[in-house]
C-alpha atoms as a PDB file:
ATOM      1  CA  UNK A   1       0.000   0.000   0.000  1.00  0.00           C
ATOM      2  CA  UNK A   2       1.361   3.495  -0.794  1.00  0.00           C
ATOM      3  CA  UNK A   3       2.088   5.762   1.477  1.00  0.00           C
ATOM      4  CA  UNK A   4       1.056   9.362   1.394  1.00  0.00           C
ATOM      5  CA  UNK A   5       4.159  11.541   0.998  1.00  0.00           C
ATOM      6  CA  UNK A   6       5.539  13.774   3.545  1.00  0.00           C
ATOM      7  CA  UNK A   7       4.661  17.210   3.154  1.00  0.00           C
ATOM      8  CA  UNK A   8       7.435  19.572   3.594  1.00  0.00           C
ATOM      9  CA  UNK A   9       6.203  22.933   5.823  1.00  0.00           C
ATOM     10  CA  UNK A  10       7.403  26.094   4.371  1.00  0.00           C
ATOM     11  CA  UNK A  11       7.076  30.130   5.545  1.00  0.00           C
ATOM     12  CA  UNK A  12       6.979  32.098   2.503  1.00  0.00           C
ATOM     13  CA  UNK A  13       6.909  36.249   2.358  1.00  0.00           C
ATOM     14  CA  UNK A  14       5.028  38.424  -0.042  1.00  0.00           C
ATOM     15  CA  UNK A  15       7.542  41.227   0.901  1.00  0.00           C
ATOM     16  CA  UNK A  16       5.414  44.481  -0.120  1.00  0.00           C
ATOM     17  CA  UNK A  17       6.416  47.838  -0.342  1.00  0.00           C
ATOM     18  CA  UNK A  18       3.872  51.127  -0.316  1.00  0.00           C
ATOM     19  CA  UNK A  19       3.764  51.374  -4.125  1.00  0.00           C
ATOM     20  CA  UNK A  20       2.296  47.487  -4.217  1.00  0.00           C
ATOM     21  CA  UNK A  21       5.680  46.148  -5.265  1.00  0.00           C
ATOM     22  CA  UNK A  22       7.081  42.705  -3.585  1.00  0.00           C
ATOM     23  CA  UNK A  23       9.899  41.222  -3.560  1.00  0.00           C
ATOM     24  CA  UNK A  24      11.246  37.848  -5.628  1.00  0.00           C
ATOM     25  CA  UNK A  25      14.197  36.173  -5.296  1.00  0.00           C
ATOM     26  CA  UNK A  26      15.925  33.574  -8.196  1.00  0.00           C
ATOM     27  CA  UNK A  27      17.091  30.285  -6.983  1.00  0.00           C
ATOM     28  CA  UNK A  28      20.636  29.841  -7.154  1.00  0.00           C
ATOM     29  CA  UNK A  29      22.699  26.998  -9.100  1.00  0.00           C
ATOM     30  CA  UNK A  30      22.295  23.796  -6.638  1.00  0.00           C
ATOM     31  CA  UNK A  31      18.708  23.640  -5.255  1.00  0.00           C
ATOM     32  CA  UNK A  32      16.215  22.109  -7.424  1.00  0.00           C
ATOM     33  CA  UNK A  33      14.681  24.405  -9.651  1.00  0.00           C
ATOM     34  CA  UNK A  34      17.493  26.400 -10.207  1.00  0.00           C
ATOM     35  CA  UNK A  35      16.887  29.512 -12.146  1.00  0.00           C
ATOM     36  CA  UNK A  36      13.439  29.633 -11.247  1.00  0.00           C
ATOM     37  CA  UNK A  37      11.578  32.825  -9.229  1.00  0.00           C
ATOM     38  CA  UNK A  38       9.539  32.459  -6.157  1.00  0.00           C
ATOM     39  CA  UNK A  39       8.905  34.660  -2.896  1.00  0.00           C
ATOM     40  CA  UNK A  40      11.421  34.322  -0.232  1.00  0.00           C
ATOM     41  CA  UNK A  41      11.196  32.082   2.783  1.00  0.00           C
ATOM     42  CA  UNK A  42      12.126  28.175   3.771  1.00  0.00           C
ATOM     43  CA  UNK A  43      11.401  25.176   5.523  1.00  0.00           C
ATOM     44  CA  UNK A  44       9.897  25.260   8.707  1.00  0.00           C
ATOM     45  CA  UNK A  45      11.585  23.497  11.574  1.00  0.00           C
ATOM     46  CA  UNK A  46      10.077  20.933  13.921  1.00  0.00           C
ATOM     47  CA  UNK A  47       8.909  22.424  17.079  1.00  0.00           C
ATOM     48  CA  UNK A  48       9.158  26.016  15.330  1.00  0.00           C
ATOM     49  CA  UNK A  49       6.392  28.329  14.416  1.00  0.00           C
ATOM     50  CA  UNK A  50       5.455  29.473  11.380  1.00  0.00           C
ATOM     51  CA  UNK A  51       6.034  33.579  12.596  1.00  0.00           C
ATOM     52  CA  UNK A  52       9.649  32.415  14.338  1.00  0.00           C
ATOM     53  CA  UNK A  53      10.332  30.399  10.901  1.00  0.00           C
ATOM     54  CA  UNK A  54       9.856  32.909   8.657  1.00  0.00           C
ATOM     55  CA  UNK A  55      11.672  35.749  10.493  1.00  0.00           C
ATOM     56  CA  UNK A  56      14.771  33.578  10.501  1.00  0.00           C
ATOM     57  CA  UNK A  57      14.325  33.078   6.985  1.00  0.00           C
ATOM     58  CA  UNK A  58      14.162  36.183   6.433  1.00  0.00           C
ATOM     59  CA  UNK A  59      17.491  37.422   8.487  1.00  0.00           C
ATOM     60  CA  UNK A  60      19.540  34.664   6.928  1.00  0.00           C
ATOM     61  CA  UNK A  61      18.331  34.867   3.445  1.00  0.00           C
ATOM     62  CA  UNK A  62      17.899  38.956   2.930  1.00  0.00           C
ATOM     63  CA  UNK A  63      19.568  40.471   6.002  1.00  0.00           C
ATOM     64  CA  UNK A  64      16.061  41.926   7.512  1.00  0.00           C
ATOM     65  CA  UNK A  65      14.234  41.459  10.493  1.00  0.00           C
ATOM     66  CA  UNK A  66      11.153  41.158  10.392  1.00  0.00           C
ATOM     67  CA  UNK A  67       8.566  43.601  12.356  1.00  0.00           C
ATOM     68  CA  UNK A  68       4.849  43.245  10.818  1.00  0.00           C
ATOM     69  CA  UNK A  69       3.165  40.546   9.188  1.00  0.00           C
ATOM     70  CA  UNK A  70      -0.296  39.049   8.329  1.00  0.00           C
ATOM     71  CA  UNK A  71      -1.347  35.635   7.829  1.00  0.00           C
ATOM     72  CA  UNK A  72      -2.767  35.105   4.127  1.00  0.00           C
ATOM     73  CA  UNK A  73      -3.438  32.020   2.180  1.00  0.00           C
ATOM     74  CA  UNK A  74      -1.985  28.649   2.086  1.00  0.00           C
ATOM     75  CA  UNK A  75      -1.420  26.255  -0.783  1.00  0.00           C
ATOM     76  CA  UNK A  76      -0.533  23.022  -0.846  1.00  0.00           C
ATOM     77  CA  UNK A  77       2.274  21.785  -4.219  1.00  0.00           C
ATOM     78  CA  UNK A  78       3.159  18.558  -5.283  1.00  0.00           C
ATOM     79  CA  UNK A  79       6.732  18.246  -7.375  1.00  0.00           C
ATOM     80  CA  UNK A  80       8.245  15.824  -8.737  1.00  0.00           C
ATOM     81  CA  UNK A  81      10.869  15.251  -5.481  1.00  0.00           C
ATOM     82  CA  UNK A  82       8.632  16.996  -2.475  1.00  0.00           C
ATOM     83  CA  UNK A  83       5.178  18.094  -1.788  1.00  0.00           C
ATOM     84  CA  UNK A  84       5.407  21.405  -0.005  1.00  0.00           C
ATOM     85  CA  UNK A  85       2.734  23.360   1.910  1.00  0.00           C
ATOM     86  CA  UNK A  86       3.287  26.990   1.791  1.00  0.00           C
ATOM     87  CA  UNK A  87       2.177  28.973   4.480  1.00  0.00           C
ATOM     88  CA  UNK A  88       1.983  32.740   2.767  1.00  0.00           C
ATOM     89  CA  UNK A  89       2.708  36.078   4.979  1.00  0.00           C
ATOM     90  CA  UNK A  90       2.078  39.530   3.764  1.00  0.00           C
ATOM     91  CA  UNK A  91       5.053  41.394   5.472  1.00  0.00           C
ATOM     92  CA  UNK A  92       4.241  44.907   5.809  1.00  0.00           C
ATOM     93  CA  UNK A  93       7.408  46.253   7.717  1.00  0.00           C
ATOM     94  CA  UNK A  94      10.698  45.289   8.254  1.00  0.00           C
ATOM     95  CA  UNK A  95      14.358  46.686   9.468  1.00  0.00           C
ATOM     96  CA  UNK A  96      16.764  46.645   6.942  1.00  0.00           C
ATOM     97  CA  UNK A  97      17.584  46.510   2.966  1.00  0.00           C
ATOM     98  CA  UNK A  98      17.008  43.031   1.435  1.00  0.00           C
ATOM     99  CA  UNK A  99      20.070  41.904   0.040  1.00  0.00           C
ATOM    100  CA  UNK A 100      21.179  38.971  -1.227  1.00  0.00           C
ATOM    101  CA  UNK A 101      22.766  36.466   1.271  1.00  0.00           C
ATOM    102  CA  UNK A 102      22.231  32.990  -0.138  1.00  0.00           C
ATOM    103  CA  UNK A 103      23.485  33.705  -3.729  1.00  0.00           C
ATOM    104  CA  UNK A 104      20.420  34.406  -5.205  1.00  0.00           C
ATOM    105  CA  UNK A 105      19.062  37.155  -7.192  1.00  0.00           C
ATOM    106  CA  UNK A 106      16.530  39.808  -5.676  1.00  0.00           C
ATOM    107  CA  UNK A 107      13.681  41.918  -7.802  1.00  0.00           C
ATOM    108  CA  UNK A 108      10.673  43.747  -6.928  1.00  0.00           C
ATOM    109  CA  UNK A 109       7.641  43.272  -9.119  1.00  0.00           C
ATOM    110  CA  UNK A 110       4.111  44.373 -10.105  1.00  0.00           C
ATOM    111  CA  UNK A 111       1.295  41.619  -9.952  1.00  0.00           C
ATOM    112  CA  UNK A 112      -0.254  43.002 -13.057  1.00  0.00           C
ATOM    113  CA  UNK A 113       3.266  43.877 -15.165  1.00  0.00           C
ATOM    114  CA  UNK A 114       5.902  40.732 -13.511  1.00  0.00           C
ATOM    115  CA  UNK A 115       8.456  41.207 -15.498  1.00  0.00           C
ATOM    116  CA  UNK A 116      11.288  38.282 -14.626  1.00  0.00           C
ATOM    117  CA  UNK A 117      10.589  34.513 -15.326  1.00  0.00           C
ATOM    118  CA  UNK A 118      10.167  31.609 -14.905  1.00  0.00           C
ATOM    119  CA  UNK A 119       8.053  31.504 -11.586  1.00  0.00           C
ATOM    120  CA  UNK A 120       8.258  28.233  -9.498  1.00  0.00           C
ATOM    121  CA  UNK A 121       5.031  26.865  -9.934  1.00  0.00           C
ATOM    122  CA  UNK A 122       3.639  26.736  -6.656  1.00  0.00           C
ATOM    123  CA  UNK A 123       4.405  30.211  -6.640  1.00  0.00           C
ATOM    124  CA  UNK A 124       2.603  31.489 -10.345  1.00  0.00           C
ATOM    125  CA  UNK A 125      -1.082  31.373  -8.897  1.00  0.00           C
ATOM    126  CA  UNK A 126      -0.156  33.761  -5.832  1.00  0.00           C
ATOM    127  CA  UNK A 127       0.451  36.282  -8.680  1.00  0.00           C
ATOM    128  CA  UNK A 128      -3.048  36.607  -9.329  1.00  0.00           C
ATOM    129  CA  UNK A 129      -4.105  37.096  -5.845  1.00  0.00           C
ATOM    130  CA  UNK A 130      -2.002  39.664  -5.194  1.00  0.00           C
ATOM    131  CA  UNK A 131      -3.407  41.129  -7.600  1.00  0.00           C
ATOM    132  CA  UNK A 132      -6.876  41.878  -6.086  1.00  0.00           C
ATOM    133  CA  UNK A 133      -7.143  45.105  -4.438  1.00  0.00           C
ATOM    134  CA  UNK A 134      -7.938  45.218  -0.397  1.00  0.00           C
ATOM    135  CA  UNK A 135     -11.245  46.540  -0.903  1.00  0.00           C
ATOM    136  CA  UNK A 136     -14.149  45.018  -2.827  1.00  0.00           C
ATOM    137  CA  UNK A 137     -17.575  47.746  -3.279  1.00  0.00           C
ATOM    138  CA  UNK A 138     -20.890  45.978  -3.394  1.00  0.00           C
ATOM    139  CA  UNK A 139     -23.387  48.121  -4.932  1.00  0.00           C
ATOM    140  CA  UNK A 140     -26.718  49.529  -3.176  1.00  0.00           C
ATOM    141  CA  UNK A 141     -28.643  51.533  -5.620  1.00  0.00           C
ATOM    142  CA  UNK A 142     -31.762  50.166  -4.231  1.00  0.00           C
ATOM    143  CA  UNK A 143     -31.261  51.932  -0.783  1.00  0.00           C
ATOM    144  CA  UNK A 144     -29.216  55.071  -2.424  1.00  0.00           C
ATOM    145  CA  UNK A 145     -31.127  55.490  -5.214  1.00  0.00           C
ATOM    146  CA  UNK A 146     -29.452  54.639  -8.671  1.00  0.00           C
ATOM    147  CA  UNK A 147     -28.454  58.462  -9.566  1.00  0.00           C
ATOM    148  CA  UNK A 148     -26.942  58.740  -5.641  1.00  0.00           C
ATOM    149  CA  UNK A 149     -25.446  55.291  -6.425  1.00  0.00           C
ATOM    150  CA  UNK A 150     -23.987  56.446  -9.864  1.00  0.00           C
ATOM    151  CA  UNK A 151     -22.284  59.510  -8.234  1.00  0.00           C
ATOM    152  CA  UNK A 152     -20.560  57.740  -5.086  1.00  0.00           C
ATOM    153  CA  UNK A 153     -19.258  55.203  -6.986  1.00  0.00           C
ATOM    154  CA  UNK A 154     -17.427  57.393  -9.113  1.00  0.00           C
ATOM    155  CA  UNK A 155     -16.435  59.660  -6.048  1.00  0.00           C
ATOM    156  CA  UNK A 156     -14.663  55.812  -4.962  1.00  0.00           C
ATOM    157  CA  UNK A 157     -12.802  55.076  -7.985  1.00  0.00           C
ATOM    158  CA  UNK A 158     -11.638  58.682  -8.274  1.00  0.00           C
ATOM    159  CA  UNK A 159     -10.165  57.426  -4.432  1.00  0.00           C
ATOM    160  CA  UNK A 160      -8.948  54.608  -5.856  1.00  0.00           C
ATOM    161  CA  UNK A 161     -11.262  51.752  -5.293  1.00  0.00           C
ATOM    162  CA  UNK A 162     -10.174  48.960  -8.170  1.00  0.00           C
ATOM    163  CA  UNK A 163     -12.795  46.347  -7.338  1.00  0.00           C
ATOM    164  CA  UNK A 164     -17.071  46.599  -7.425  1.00  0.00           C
ATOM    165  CA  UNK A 165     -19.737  44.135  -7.214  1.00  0.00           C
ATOM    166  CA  UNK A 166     -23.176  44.750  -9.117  1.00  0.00           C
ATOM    167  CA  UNK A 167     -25.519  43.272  -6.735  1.00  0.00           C
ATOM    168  CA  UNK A 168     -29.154  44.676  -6.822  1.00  0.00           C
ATOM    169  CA  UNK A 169     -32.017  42.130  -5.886  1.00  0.00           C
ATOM    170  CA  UNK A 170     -34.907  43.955  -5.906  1.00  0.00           C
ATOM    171  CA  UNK A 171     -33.892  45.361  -9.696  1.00  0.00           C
ATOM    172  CA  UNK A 172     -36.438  45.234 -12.225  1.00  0.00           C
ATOM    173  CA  UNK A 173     -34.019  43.209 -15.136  1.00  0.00           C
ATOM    174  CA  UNK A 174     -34.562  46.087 -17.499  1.00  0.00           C
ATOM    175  CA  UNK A 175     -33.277  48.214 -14.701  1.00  0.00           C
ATOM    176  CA  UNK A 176     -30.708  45.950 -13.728  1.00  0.00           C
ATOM    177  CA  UNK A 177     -29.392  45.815 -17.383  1.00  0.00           C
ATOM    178  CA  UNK A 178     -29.150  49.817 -17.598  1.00  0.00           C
ATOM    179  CA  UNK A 179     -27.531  50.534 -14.268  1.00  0.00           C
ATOM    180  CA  UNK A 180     -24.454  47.195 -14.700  1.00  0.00           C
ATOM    181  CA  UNK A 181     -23.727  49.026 -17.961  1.00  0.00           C
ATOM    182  CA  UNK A 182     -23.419  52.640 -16.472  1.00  0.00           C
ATOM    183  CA  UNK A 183     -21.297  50.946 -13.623  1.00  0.00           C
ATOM    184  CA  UNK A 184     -18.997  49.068 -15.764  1.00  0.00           C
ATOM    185  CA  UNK A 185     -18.333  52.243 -17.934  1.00  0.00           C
ATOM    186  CA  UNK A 186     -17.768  54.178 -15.450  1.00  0.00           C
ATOM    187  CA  UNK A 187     -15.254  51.973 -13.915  1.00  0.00           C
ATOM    188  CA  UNK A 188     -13.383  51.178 -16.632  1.00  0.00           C
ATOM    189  CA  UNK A 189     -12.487  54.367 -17.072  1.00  0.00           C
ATOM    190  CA  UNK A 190     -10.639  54.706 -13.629  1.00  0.00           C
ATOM    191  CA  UNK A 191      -9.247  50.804 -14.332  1.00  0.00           C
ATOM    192  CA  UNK A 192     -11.614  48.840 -12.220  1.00  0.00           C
ATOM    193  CA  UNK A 193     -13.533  45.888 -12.525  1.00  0.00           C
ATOM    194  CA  UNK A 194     -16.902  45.388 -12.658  1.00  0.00           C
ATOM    195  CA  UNK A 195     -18.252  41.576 -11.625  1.00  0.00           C
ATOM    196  CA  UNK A 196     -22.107  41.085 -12.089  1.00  0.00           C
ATOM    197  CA  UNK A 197     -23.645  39.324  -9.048  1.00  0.00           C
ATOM    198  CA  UNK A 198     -24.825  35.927 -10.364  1.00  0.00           C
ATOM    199  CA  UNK A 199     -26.277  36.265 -13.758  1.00  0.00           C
ATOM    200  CA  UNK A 200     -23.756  34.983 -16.838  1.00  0.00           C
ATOM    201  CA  UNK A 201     -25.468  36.687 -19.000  1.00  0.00           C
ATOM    202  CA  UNK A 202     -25.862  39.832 -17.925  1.00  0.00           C
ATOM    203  CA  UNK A 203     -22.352  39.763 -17.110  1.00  0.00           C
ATOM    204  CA  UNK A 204     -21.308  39.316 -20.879  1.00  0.00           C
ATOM    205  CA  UNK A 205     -23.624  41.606 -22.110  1.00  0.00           C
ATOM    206  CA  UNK A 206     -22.957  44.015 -19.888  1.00  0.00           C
ATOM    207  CA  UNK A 207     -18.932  43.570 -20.875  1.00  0.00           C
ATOM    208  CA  UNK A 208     -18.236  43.260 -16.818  1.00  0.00           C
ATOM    209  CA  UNK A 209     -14.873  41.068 -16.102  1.00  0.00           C
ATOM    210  CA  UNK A 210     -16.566  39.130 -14.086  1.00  0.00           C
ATOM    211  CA  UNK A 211     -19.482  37.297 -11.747  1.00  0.00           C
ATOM    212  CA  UNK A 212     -19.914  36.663  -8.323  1.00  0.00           C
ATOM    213  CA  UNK A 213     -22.027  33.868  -7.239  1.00  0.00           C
ATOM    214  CA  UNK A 214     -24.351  33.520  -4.397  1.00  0.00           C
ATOM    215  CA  UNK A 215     -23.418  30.755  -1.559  1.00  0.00           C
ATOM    216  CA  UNK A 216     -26.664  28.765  -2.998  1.00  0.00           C
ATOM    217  CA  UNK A 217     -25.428  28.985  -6.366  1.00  0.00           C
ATOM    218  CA  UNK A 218     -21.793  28.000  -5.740  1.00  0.00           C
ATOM    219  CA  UNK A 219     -23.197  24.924  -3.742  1.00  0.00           C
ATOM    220  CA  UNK A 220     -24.679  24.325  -7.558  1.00  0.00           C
ATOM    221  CA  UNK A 221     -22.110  24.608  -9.489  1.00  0.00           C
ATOM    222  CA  UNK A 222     -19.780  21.737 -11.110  1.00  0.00           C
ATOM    223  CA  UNK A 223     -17.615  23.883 -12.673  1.00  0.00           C
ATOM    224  CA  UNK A 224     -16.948  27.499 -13.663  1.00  0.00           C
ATOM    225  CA  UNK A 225     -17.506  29.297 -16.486  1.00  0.00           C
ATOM    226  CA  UNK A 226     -14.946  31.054 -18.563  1.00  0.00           C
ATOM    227  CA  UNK A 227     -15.888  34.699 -17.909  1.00  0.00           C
ATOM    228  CA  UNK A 228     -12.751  36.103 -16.184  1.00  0.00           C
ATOM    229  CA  UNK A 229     -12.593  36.741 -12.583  1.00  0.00           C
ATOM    230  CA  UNK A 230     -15.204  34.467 -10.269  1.00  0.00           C
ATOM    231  CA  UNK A 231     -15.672  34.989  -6.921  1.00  0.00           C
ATOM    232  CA  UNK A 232     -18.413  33.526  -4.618  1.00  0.00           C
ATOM    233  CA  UNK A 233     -20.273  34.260  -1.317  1.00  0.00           C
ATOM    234  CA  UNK A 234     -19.259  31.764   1.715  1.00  0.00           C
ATOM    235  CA  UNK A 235     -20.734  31.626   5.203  1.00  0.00           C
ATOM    236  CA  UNK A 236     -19.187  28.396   6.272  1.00  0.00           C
ATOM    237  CA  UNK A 237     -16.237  25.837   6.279  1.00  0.00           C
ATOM    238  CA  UNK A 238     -18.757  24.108   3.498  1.00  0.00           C
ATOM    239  CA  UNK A 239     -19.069  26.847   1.452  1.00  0.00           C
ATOM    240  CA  UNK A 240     -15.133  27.611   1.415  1.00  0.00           C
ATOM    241  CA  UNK A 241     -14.133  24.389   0.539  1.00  0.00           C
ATOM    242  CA  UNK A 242     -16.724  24.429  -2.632  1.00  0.00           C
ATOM    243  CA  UNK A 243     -15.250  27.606  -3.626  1.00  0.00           C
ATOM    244  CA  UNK A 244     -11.533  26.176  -3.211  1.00  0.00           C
ATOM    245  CA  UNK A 245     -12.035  22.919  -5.195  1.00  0.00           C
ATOM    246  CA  UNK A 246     -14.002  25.158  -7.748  1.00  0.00           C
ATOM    247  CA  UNK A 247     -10.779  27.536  -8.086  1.00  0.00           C
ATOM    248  CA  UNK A 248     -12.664  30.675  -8.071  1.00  0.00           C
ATOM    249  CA  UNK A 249     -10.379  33.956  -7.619  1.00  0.00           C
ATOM    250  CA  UNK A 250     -11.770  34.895  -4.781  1.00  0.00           C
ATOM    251  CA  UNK A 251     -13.884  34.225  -1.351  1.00  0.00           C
ATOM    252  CA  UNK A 252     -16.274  36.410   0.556  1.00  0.00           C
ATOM    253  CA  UNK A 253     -16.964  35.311   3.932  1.00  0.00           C
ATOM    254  CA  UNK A 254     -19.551  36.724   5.973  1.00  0.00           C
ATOM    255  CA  UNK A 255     -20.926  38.219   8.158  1.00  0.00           C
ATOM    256  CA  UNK A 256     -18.300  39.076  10.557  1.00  0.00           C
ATOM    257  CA  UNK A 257     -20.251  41.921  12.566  1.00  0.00           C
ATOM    258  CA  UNK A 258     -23.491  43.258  12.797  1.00  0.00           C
ATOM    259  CA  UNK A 259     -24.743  44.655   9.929  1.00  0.00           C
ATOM    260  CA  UNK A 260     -27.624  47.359   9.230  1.00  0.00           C
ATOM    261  CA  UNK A 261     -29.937  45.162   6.822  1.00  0.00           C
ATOM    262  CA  UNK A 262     -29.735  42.576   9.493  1.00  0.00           C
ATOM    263  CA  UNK A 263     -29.067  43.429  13.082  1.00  0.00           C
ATOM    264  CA  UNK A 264     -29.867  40.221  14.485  1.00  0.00           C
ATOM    265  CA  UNK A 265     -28.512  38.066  12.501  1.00  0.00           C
ATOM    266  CA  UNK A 266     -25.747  35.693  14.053  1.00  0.00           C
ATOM    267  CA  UNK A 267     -22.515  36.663  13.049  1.00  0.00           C
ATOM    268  CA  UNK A 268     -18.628  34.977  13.024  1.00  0.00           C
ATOM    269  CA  UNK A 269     -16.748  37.544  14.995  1.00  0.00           C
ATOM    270  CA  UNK A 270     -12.923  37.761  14.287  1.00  0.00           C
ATOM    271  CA  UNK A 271     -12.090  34.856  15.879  1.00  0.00           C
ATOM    272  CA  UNK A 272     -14.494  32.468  14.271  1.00  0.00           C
ATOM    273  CA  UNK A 273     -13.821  34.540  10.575  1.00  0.00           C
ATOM    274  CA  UNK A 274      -9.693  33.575  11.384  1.00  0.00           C
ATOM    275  CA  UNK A 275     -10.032  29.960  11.937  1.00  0.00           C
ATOM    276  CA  UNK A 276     -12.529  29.261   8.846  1.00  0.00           C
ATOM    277  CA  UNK A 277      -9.715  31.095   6.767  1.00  0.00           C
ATOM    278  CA  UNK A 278      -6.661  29.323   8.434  1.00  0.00           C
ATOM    279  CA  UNK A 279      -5.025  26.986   6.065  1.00  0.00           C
ATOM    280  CA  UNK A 280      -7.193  28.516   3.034  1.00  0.00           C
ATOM    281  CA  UNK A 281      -5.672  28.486  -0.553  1.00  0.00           C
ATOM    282  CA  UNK A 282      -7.962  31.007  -1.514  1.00  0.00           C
ATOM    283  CA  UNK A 283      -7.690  35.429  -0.743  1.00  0.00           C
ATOM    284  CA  UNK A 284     -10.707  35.704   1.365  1.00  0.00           C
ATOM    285  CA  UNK A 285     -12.587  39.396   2.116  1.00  0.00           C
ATOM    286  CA  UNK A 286     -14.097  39.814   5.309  1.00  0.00           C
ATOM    287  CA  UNK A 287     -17.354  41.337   4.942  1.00  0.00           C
ATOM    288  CA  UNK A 288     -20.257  42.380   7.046  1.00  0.00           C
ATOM    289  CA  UNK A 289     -20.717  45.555   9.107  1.00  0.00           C
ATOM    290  CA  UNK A 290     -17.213  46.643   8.113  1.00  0.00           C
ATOM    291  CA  UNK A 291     -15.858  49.867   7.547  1.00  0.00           C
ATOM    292  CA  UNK A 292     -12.416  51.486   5.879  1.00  0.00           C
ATOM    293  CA  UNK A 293     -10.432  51.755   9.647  1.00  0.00           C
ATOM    294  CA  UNK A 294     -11.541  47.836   9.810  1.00  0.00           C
ATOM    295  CA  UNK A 295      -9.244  46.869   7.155  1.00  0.00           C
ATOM    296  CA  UNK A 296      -5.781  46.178   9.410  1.00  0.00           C
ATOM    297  CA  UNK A 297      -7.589  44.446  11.443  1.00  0.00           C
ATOM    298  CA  UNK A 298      -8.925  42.019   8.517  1.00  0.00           C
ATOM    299  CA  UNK A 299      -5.756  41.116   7.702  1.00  0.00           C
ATOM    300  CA  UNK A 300      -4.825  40.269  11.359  1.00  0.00           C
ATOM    301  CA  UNK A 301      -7.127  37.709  10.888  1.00  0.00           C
ATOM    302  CA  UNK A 302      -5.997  36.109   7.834  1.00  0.00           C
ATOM    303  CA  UNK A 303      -8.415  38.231   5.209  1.00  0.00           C
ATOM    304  CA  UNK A 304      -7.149  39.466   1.903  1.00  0.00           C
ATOM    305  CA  UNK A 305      -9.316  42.295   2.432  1.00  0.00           C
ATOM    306  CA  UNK A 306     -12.763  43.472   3.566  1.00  0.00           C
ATOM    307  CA  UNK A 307     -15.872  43.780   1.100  1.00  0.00           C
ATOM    308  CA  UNK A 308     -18.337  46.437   1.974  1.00  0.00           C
ATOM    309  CA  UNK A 309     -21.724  48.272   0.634  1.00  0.00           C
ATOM    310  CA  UNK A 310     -22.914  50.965   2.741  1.00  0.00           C
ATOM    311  CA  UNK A 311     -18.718  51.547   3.366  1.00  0.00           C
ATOM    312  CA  UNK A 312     -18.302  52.554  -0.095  1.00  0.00           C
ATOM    313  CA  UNK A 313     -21.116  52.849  -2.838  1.00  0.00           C
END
């Protein structure tokens, strides 16, 4: 009988600097894949935490010590001599200039514009997560009134929101139709994306770059379509896992706090929202009763980012 293969623990850091750059680092001659890019970091130790791991890393491979950083997703990579699970950080601050210590080479990158190659492969889909902004607008035209709605959203891009969800319910579709394709202009021209809130079609005619599915219709679904960026609605360990073995971009979990729509709802709390992310392969928003100034927090807890309506649009 086969065994299952040891799985090799490893601390990685998405190294990030205020302009959204982080850092990669090119494998030297004499480790397998040599020549190949990937974020810094190493094996953990037995007996060692994942935080203590990779701040040593980090001192003995680029000569910094580590100050600040969040818990993010985790993915698990089988090659040909090792499957490794890689425990990913967003490190926010640091002491020191990264240099070199381990004979590798060192450059910072842009998710959308990464300009060195090849990427280890366990590495490459982390590229596209990093790639979704910290902030993801829901829409609430219903509540604002679709003129209102129209106006504060682009009052948010001009701030620099990058990510919005069309999600109106109570939308006559004729209405519906109008107001996705005012959105999606409108944030196109400031470089956002526009995903349409579980309708295919209205996401393609609409020219959106994406759709976001309900929780009941991700517990549907057998496989995704091929419209660009998916993300889908979780409330539960259930949920998350669909999402993960559907590969959608994205997770929303929620609701973390009380929210206005519905005050008595039960909610997850932090500490419940941290340990459904934990060990998640998937960037996950946080999202109910959130606000900007909850956004640190988010990521203490293991979220990509929080997701908001009344916050934003």
């Amino acid at each position: 009988m086969l065994q299952p293969p040891d799985i090799v623990e490893v601390a990685a850091a998405v190294i990030t600097r205020p302009d959204g750059s982080f850092l990669l680092a090119r494998r030297p001659q004499g480790k397998p894949y040599a020549g190949y890019w990937e974020f810094p970091g190493g094996k953990v130790k037995p007996d060692e935490s994942l935080l203590h791991a990779l701040r040593r890393e980090l001192l003995e491979e680029l000569g910094i010590q580590l100050q600040y950083a969040y818990p993010w997703i985790t993915r698990t990579f089988t090659y040909p001599h090792a499957t490794v699970r890689l425990y990913f950080y967003r490190v926010m601050e640091w002491h020191g200039e990264p240099h070199p210590r381990e004979e590798q080479e060192l450059s910072w990158q842009f998710a959308n514009e990464v300009a060195v190659e090849p990427m280890l492969p366990a590495n490459a889909p982390i590229l596209r997560a990093l790639d979704l902004p910290p902030v993801y607008a829901i829409t609430n035209a219903m509540e604002l009134g679709t003129k209102h709605s129209l106006t504060r959203i682009k009052h948010v891009l001009q701030e620099g929101l990058r990510l919005v969800q069309v999600r109106e319910k109570a939308m006559t579709k004729e209405a519906l139709h109008v107001f996705a394709c005012e959105v999606v202009t409108l944030a196109h021209r400031y470089g956002a994306k526009v995903l349409i809130n579980g309708d295919v079609h209205l996401c393609r005619e609409a020219g959106a770059d994406g759709i976001h599915f309900p929780s009941a219709q991700l517990m549907n679904l057998t496989a995704l379509p091929d419209i660009g960026l998916c993300g889908a609605s979780c409330h539960n360990a259930e949920e998350l896992f669909q999402a993960e073995q559907l590969g959608v971009d994205f997770a929303v979990l929620a609701p973390v706090l009380p929210t206005l729509s519905h005050p008595e709802s039960q909610t997850l709390g932090w500490r419940k929202f941290a340990a459904l992310v934990r060990g998640c392969s998937l960037p996950v928003y946080a999202l109910g009763g959130l606000r900007q100034e909850d956004l640190t927090t988010a990521w203490e807890h293991g979220a990509h980012g929080i997701a908001m309506m009344r916050g934003t649009t």
